[in-house]
N, C-alpha and C. Protein backbone atom coordinates (compact mmCIF):
# COMPACT_ATOMS: atom_id res chain seq x y z
N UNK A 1 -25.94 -11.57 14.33
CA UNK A 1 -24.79 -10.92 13.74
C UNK A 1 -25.06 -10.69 12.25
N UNK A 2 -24.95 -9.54 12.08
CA UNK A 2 -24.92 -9.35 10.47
C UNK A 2 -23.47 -8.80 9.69
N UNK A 3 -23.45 -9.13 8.50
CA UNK A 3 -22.68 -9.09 7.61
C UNK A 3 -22.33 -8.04 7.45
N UNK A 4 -21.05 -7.31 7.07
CA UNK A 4 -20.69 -6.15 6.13
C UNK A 4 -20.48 -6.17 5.09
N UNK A 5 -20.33 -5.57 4.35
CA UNK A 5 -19.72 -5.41 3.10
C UNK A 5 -18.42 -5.16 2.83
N UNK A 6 -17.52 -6.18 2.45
CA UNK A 6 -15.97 -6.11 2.11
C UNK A 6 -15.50 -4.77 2.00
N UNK A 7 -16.35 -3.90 1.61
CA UNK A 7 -16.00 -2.52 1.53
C UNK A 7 -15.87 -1.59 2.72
N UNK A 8 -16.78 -2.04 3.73
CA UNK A 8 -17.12 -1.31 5.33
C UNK A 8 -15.69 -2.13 6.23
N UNK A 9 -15.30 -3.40 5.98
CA UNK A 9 -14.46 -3.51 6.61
C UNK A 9 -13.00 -3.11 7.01
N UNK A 10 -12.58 -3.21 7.89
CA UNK A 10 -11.22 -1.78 8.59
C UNK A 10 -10.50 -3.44 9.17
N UNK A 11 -9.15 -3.81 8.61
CA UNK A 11 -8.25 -4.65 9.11
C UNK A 11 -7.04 -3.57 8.68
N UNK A 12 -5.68 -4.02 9.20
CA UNK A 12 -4.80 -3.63 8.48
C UNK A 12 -3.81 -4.75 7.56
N UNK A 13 -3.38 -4.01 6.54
CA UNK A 13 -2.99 -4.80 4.95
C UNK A 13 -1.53 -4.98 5.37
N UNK A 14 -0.86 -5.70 4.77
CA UNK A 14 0.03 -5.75 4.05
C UNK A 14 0.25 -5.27 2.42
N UNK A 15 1.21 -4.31 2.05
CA UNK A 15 1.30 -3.76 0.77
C UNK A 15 2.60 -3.91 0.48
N UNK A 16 2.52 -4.54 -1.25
CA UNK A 16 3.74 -4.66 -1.59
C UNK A 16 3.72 -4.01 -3.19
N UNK A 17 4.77 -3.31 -3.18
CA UNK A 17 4.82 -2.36 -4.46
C UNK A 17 6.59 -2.55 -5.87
N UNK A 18 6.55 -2.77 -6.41
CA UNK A 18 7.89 -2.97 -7.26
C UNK A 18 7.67 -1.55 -7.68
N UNK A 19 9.05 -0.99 -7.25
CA UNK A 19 8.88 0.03 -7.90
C UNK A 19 10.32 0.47 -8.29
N UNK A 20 10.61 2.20 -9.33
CA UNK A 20 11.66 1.82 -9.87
C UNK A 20 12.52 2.80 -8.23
N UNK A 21 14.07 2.15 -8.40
CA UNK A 21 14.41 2.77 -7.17
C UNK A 21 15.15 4.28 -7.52
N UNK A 22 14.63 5.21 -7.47
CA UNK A 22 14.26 6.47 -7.30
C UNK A 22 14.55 7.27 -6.18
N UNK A 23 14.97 8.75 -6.36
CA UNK A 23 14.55 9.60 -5.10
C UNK A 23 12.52 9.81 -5.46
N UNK A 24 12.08 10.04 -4.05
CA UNK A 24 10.96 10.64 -4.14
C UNK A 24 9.54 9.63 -4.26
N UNK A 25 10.15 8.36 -4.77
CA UNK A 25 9.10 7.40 -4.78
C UNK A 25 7.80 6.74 -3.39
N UNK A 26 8.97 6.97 -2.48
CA UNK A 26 8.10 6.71 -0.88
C UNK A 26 7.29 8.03 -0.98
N UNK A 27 7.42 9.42 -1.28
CA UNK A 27 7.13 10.44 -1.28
C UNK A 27 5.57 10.47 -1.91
N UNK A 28 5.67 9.75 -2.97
CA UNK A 28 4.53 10.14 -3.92
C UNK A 28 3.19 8.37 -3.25
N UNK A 29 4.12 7.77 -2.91
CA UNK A 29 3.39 6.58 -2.36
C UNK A 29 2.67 6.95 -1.13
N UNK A 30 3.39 7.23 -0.25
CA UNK A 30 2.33 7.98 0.99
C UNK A 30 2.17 8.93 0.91
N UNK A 31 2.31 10.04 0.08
CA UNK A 31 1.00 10.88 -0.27
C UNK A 31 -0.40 10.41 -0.86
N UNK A 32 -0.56 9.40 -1.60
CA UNK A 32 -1.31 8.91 -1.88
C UNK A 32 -2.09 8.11 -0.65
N UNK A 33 -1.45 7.71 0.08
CA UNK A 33 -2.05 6.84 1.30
C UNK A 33 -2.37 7.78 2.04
N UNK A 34 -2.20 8.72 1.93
CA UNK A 34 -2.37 10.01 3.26
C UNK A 34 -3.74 10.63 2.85
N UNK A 35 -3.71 10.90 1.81
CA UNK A 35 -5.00 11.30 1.08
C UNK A 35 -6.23 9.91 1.48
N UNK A 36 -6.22 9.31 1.53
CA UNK A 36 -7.01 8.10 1.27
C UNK A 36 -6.84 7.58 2.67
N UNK A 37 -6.75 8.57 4.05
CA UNK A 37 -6.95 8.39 5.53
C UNK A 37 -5.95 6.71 5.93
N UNK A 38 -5.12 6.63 5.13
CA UNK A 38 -4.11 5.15 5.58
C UNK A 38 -2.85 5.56 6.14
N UNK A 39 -3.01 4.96 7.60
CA UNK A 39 -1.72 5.11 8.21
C UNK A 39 -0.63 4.10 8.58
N UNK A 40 0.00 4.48 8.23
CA UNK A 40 1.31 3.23 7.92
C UNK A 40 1.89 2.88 9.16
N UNK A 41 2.10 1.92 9.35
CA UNK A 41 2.41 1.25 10.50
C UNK A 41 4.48 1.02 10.24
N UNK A 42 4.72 0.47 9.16
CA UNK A 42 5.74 0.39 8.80
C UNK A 42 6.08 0.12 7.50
N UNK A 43 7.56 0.44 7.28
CA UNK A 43 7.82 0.23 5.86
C UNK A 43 9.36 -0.31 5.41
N UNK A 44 9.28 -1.25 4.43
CA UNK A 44 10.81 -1.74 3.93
C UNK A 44 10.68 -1.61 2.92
N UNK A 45 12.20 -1.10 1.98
CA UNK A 45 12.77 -1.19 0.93
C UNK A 45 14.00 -1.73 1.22
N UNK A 46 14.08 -2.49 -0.54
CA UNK A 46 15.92 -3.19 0.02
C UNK A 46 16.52 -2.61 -1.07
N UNK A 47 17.56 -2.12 -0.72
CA UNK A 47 18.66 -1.64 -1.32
C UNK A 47 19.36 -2.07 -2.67
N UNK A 48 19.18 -1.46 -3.82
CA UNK A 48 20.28 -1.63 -4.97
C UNK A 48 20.69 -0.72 -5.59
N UNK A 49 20.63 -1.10 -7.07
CA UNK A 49 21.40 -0.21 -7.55
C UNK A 49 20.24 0.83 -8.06
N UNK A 50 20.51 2.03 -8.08
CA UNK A 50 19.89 3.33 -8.24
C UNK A 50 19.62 3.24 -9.71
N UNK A 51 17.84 3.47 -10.07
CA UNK A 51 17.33 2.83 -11.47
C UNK A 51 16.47 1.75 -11.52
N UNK A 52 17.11 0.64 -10.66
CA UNK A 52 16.83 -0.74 -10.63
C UNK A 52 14.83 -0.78 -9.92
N UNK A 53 14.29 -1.80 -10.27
CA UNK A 53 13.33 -2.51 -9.58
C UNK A 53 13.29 -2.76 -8.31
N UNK A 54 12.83 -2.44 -7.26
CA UNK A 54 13.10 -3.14 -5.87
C UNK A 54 11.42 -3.19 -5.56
N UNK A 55 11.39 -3.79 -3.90
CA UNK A 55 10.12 -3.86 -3.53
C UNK A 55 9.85 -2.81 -2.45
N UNK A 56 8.71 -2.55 -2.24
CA UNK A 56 8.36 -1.85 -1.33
C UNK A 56 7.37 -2.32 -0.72
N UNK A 57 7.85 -2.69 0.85
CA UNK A 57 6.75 -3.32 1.78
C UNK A 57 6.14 -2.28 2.83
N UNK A 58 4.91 -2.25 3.00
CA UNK A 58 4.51 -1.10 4.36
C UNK A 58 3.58 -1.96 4.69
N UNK A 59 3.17 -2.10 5.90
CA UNK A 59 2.38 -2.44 6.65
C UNK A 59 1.17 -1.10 7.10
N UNK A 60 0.50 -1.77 7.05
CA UNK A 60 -0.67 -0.16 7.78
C UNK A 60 -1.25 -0.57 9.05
N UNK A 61 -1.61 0.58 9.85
CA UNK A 61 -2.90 0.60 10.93
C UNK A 61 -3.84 0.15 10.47
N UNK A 62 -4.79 -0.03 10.96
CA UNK A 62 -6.33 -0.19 10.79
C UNK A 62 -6.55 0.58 9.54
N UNK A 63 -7.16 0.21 8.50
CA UNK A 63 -7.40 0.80 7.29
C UNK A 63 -8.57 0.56 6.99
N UNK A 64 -9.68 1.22 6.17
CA UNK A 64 -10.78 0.91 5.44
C UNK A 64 -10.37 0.67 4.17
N UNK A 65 -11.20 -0.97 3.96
CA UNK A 65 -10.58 -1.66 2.08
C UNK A 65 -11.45 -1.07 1.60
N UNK A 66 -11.92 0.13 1.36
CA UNK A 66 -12.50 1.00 0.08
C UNK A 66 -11.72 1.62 -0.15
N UNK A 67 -11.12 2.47 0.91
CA UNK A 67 -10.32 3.12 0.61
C UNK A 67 -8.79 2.84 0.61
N UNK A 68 -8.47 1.33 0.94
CA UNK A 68 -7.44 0.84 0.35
C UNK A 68 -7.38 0.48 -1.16
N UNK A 69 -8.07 -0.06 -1.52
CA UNK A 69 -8.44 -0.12 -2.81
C UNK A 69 -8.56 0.90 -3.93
N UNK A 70 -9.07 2.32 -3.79
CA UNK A 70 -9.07 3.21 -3.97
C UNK A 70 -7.69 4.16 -4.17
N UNK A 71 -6.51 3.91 -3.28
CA UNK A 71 -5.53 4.21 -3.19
C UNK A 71 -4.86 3.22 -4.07
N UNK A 72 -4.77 2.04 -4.21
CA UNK A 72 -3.67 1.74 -4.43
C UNK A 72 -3.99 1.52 -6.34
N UNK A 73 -5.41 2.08 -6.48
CA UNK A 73 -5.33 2.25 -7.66
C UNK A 73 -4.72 3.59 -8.70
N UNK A 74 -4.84 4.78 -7.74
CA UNK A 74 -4.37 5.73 -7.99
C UNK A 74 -2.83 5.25 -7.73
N UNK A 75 -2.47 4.65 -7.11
CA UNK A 75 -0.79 4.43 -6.92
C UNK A 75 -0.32 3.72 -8.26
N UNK A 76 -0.70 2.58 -8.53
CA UNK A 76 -1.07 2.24 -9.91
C UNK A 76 -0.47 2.76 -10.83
N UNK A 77 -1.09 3.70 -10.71
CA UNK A 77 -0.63 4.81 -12.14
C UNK A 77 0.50 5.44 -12.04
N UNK A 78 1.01 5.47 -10.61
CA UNK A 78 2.14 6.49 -10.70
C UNK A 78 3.17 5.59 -11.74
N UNK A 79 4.13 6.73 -12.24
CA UNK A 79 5.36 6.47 -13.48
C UNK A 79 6.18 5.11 -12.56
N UNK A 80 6.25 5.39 -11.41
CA UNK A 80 7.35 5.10 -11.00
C UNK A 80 6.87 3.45 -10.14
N UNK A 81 5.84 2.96 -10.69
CA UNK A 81 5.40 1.82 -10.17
C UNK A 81 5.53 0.82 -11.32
N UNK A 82 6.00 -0.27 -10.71
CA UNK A 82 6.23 -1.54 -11.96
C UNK A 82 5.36 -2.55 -11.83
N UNK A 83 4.50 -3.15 -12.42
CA UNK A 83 3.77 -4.06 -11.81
C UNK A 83 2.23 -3.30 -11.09
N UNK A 84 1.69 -4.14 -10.85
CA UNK A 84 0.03 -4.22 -10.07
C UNK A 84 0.52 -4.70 -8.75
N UNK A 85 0.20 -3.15 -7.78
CA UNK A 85 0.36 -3.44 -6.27
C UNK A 85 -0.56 -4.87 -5.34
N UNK A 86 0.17 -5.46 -4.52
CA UNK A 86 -0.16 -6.57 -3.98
C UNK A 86 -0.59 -6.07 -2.61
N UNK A 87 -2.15 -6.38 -2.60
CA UNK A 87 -2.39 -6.29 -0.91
C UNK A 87 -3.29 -7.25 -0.53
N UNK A 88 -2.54 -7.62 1.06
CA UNK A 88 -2.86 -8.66 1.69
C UNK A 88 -3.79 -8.32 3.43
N UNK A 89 -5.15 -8.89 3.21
CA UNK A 89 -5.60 -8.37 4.16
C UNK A 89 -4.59 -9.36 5.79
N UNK A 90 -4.70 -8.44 6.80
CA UNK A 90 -4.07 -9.04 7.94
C UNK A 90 -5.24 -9.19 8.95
N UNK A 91 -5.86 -9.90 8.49
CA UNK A 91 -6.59 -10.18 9.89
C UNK A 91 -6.79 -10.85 10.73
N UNK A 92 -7.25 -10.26 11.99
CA UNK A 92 -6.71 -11.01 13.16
C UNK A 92 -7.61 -12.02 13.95
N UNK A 93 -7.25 -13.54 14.06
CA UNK A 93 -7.87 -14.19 14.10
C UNK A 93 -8.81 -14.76 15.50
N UNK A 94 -9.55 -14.97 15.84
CA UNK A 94 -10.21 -15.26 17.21
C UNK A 94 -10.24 -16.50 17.19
């Protein structure tokens, strides 16, 4: 058995994003994931007041961490992100 490179490997993440609560923000977030071949499995936001900080959780399909990584640095930058996105690999254990 040989090794990959953290980069070749395909699990799916957990992603968590603070962002400000906005129209259009999921919008510009999975466009970014769409570009960067990540398909979302699911997603939560919780509800406040309009302006405010909230979180944003999505779960993905099978993803490649290059190109998770890659994405969520361009996400990064968007205006409307607070904080350095949190991702958690999910992998599944034998």
């Amino acid at each position: 058995m040989s090794l990959r490179k953290i980069d070749e490997i395909e699990t799916r993440f957990y992603i968590r994003f603070m962002v400000t609560d906005k129209p259009g923000v999921l919008a510009a977030i999975t466009n970014v994931l769409g570009q960067h071949n990540i398909s979302i499995a699911s997603v939560s936001q919780k509800q406040e007041n309009k302006g405010s900080t909230v979180p944003v959780v999505i779960l993905t399909h099978l993803a490649n961490e290059r190109q998770v990584r890659e994405a969520l640095d361009k996400i990064a930058d968007l205006a409307v992100i607070r904080g350095r996105p949190v991702a958690i690999r999910m992998e599944k254990l034998q």
